[in-house]
C-alpha atoms as a PDB file:
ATOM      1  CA  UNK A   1       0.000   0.000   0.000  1.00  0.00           C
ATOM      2  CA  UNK A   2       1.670   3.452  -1.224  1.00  0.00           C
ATOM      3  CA  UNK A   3       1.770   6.131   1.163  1.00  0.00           C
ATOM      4  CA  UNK A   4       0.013   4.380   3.823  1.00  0.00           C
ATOM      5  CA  UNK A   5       1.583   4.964   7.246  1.00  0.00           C
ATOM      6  CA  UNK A   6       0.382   3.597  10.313  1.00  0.00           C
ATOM      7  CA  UNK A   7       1.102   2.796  14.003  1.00  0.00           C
ATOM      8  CA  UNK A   8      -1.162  -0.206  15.475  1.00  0.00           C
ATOM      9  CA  UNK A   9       0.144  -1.633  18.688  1.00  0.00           C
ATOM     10  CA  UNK A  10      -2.690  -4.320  20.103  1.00  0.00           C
ATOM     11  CA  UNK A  11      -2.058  -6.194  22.691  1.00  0.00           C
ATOM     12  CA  UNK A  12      -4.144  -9.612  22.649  1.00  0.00           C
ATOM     13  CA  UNK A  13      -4.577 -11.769  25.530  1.00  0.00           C
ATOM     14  CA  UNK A  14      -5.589 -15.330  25.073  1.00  0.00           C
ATOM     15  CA  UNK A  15      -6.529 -17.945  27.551  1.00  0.00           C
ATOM     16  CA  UNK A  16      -6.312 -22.182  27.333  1.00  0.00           C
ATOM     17  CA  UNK A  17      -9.629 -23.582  27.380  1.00  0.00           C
ATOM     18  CA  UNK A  18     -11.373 -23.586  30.434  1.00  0.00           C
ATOM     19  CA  UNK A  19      -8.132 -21.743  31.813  1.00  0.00           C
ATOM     20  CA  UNK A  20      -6.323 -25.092  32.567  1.00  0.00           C
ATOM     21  CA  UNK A  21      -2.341 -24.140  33.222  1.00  0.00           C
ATOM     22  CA  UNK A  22      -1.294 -26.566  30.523  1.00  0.00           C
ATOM     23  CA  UNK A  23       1.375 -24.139  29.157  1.00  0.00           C
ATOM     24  CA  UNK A  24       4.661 -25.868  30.919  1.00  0.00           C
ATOM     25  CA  UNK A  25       7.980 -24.162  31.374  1.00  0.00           C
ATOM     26  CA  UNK A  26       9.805 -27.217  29.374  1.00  0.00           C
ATOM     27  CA  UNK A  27       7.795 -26.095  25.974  1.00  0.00           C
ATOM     28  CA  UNK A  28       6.965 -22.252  26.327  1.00  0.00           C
ATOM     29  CA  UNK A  29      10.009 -20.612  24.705  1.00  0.00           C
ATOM     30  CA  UNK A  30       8.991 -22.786  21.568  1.00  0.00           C
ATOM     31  CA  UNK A  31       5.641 -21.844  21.846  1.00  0.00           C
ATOM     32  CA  UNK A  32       6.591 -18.501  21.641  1.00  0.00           C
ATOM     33  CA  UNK A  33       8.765 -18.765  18.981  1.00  0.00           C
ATOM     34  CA  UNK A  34       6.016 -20.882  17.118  1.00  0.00           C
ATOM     35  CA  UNK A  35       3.706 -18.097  17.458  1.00  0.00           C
ATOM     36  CA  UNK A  36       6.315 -15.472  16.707  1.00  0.00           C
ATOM     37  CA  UNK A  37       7.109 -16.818  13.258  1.00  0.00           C
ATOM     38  CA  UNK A  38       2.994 -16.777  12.464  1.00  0.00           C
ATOM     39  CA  UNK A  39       3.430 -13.240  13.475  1.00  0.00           C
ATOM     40  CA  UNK A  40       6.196 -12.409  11.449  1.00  0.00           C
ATOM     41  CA  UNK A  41       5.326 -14.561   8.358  1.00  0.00           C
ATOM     42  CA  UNK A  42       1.743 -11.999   8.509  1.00  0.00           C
ATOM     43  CA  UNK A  43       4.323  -9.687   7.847  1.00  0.00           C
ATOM     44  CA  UNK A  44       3.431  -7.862  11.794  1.00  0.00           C
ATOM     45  CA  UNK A  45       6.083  -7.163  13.742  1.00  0.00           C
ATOM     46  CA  UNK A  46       6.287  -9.019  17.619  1.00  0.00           C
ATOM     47  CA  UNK A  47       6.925  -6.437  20.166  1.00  0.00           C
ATOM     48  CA  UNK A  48       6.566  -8.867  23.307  1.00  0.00           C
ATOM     49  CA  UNK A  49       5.261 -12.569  23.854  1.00  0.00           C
ATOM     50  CA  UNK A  50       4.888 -14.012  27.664  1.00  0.00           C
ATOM     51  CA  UNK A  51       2.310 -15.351  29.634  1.00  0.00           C
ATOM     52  CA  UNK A  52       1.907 -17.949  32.370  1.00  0.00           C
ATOM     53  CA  UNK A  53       0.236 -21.413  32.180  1.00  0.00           C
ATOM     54  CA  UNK A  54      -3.121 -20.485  31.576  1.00  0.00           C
ATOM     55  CA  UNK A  55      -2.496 -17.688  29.314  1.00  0.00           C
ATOM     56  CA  UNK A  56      -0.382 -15.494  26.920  1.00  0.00           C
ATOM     57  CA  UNK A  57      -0.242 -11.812  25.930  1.00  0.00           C
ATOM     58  CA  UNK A  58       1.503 -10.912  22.807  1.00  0.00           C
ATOM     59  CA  UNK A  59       1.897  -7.078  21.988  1.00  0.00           C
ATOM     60  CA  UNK A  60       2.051  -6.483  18.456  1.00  0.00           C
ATOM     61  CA  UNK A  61       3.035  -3.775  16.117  1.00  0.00           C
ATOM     62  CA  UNK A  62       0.000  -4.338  13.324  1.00  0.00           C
ATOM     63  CA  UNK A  63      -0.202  -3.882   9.396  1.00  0.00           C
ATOM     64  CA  UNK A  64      -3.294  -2.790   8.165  1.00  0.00           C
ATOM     65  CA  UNK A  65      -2.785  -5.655   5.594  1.00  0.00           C
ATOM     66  CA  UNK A  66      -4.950  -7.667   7.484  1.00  0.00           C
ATOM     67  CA  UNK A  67      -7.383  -7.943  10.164  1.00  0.00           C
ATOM     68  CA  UNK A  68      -6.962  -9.038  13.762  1.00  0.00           C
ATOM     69  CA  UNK A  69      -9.621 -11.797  13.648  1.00  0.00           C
ATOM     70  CA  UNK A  70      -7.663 -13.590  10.703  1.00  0.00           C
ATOM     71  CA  UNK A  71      -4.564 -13.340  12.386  1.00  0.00           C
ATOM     72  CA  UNK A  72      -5.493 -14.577  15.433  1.00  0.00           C
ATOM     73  CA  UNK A  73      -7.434 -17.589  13.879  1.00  0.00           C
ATOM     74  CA  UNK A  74      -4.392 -17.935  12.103  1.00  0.00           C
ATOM     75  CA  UNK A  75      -2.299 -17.937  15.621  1.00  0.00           C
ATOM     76  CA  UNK A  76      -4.560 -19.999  17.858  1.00  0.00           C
ATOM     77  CA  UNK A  77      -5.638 -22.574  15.015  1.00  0.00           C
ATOM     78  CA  UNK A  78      -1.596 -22.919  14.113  1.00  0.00           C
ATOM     79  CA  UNK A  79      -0.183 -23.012  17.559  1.00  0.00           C
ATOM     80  CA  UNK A  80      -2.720 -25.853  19.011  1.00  0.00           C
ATOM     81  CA  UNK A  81      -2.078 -27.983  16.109  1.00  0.00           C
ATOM     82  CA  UNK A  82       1.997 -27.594  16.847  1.00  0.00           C
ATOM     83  CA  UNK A  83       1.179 -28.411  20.612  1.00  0.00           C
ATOM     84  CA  UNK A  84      -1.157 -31.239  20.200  1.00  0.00           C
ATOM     85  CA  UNK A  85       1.473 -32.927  16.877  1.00  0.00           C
ATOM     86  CA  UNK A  86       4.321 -32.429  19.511  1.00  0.00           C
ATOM     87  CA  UNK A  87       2.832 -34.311  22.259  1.00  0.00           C
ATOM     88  CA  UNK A  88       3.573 -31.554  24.301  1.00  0.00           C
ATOM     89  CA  UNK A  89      -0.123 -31.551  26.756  1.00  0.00           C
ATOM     90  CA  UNK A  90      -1.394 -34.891  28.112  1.00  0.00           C
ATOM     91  CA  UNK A  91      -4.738 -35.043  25.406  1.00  0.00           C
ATOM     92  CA  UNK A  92      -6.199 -32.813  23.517  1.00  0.00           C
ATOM     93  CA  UNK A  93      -4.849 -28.687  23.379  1.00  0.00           C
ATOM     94  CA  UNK A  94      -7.071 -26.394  22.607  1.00  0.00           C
ATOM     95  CA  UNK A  95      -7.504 -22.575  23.287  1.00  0.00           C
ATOM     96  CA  UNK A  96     -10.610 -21.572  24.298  1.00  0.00           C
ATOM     97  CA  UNK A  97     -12.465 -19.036  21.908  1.00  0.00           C
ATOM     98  CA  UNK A  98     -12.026 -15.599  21.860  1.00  0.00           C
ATOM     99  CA  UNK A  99     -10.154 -13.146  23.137  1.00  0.00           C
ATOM    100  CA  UNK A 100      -9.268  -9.580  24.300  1.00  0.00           C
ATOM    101  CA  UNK A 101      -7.138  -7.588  22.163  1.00  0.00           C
ATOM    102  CA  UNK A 102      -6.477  -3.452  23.177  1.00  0.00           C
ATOM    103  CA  UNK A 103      -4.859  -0.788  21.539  1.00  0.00           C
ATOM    104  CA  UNK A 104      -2.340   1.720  22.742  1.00  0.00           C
ATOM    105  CA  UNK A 105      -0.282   4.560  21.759  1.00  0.00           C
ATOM    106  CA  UNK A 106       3.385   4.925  20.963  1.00  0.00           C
ATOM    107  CA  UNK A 107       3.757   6.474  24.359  1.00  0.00           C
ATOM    108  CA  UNK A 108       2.118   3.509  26.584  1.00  0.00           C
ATOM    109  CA  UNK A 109       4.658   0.753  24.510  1.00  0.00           C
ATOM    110  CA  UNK A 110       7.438   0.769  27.292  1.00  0.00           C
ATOM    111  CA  UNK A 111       4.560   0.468  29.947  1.00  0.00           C
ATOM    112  CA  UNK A 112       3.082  -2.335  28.176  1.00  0.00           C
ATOM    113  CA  UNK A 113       6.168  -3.754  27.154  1.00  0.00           C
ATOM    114  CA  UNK A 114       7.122  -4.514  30.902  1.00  0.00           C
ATOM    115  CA  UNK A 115       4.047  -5.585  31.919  1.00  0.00           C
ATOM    116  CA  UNK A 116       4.108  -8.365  29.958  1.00  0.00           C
ATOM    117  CA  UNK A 117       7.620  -9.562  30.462  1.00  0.00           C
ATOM    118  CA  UNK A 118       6.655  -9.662  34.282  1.00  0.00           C
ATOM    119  CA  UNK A 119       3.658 -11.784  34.189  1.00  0.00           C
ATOM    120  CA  UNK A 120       5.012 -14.297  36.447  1.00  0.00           C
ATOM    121  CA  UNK A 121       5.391 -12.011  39.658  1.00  0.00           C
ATOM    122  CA  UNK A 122       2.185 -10.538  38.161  1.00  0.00           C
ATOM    123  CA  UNK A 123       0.576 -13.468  38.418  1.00  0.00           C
ATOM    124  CA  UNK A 124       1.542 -14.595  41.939  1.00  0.00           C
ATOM    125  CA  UNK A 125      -0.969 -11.886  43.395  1.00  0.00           C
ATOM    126  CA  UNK A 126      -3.453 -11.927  40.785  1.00  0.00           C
ATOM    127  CA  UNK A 127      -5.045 -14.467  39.066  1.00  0.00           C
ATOM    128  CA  UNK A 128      -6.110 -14.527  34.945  1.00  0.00           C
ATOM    129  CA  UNK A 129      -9.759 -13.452  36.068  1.00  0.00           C
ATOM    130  CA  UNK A 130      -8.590 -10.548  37.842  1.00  0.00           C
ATOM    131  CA  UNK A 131      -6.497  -9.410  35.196  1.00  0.00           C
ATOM    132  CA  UNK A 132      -8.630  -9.787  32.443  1.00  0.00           C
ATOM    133  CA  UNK A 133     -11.613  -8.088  34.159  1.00  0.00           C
ATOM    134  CA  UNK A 134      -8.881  -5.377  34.757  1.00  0.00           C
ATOM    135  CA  UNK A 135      -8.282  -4.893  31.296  1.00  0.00           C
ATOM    136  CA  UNK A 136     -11.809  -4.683  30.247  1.00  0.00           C
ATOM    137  CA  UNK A 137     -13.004  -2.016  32.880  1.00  0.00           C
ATOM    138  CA  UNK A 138      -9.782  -0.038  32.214  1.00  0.00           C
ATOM    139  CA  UNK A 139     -10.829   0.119  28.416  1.00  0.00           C
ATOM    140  CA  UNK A 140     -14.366   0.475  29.468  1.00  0.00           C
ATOM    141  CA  UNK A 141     -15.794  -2.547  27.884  1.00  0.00           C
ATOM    142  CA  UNK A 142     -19.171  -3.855  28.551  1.00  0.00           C
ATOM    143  CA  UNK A 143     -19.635  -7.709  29.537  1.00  0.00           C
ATOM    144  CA  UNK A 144     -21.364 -10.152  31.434  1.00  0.00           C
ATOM    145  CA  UNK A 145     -19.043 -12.041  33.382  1.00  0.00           C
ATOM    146  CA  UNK A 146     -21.476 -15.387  32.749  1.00  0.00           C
ATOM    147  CA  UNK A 147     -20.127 -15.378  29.946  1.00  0.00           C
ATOM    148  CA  UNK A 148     -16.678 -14.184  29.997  1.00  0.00           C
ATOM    149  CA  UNK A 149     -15.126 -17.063  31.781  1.00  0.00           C
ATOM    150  CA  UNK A 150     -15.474 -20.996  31.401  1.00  0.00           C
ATOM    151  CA  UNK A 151     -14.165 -22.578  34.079  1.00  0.00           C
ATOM    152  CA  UNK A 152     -11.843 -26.084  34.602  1.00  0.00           C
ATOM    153  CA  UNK A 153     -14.539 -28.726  33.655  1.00  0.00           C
END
């Protein structure tokens, strides 16, 4: 696209389904390469991957090439596959649908940055529910938390 200039950071936050911690130390740094490479092969450009067992948050510098829904189909859909052909979770790997994705400016990138790179001692006083609530009154998002969460079966 000539002459289009932009500056899309989205951070998107994704959970495993029904928030088991199935995400173990021995495999995550592949994951997150994994997911890195879909990332860069969509031609966006990773700022930050981390996350604890139950969930990741990747921060990404967007194209406006394509849309956030596709790539994250493209993310989730690719990564479980990878997991579950690697053996790497006792049965089936799946993520559990949807997501939470918010945008920021240039200014809020270092903030966001080391946020995620610090989820683990994040994590040790709050828990995935807390956090992601957080996120969505920060950004002022309506939901119904009946739906927003499906707990370990």
């Amino acid at each position: 696209m000539a002459n289009t200039y932009t500056q899309l950071y989205v951070q998107v936050v994704f959970v495993v389904k029904n928030r088991q911690s199935l995400i173990r130390e021995e495999w995550k740094q592949e994951l997150y390469k994994y997911i890195s490479g879909i990332i860069k092969n969509n031609e966006h450009k990773l700022l930050a991957i981390n996350g604890v067992g139950d969930h990741v948050h990747i921060l990404i510098g967007m194209k406006p090439t394509q849309c956030l829904s596709d790539l994250m189909q493209d993310i989730k859909g690719s990564s479980s596959k990878w997991i579950n052909e690697n053996k790497f979770a006792h049965g089936k790997f799946e993520w559990q649908a949807g997501y939470g994705a918010f945008t920021y400016s240039h200014s809020q990138i270092s903030r966001v940055l080391e946020y995620i790179q610090n989820q683990e001692v994040h994590h040790k006083a709050n828990s995935f529910k807390e956090e992601y609530a957080n996120f969505l009154k920060a950004f002022e998002i309506s939901y119904n938390e009946n739906y927003l969460f499906t707990d370990v079966e």
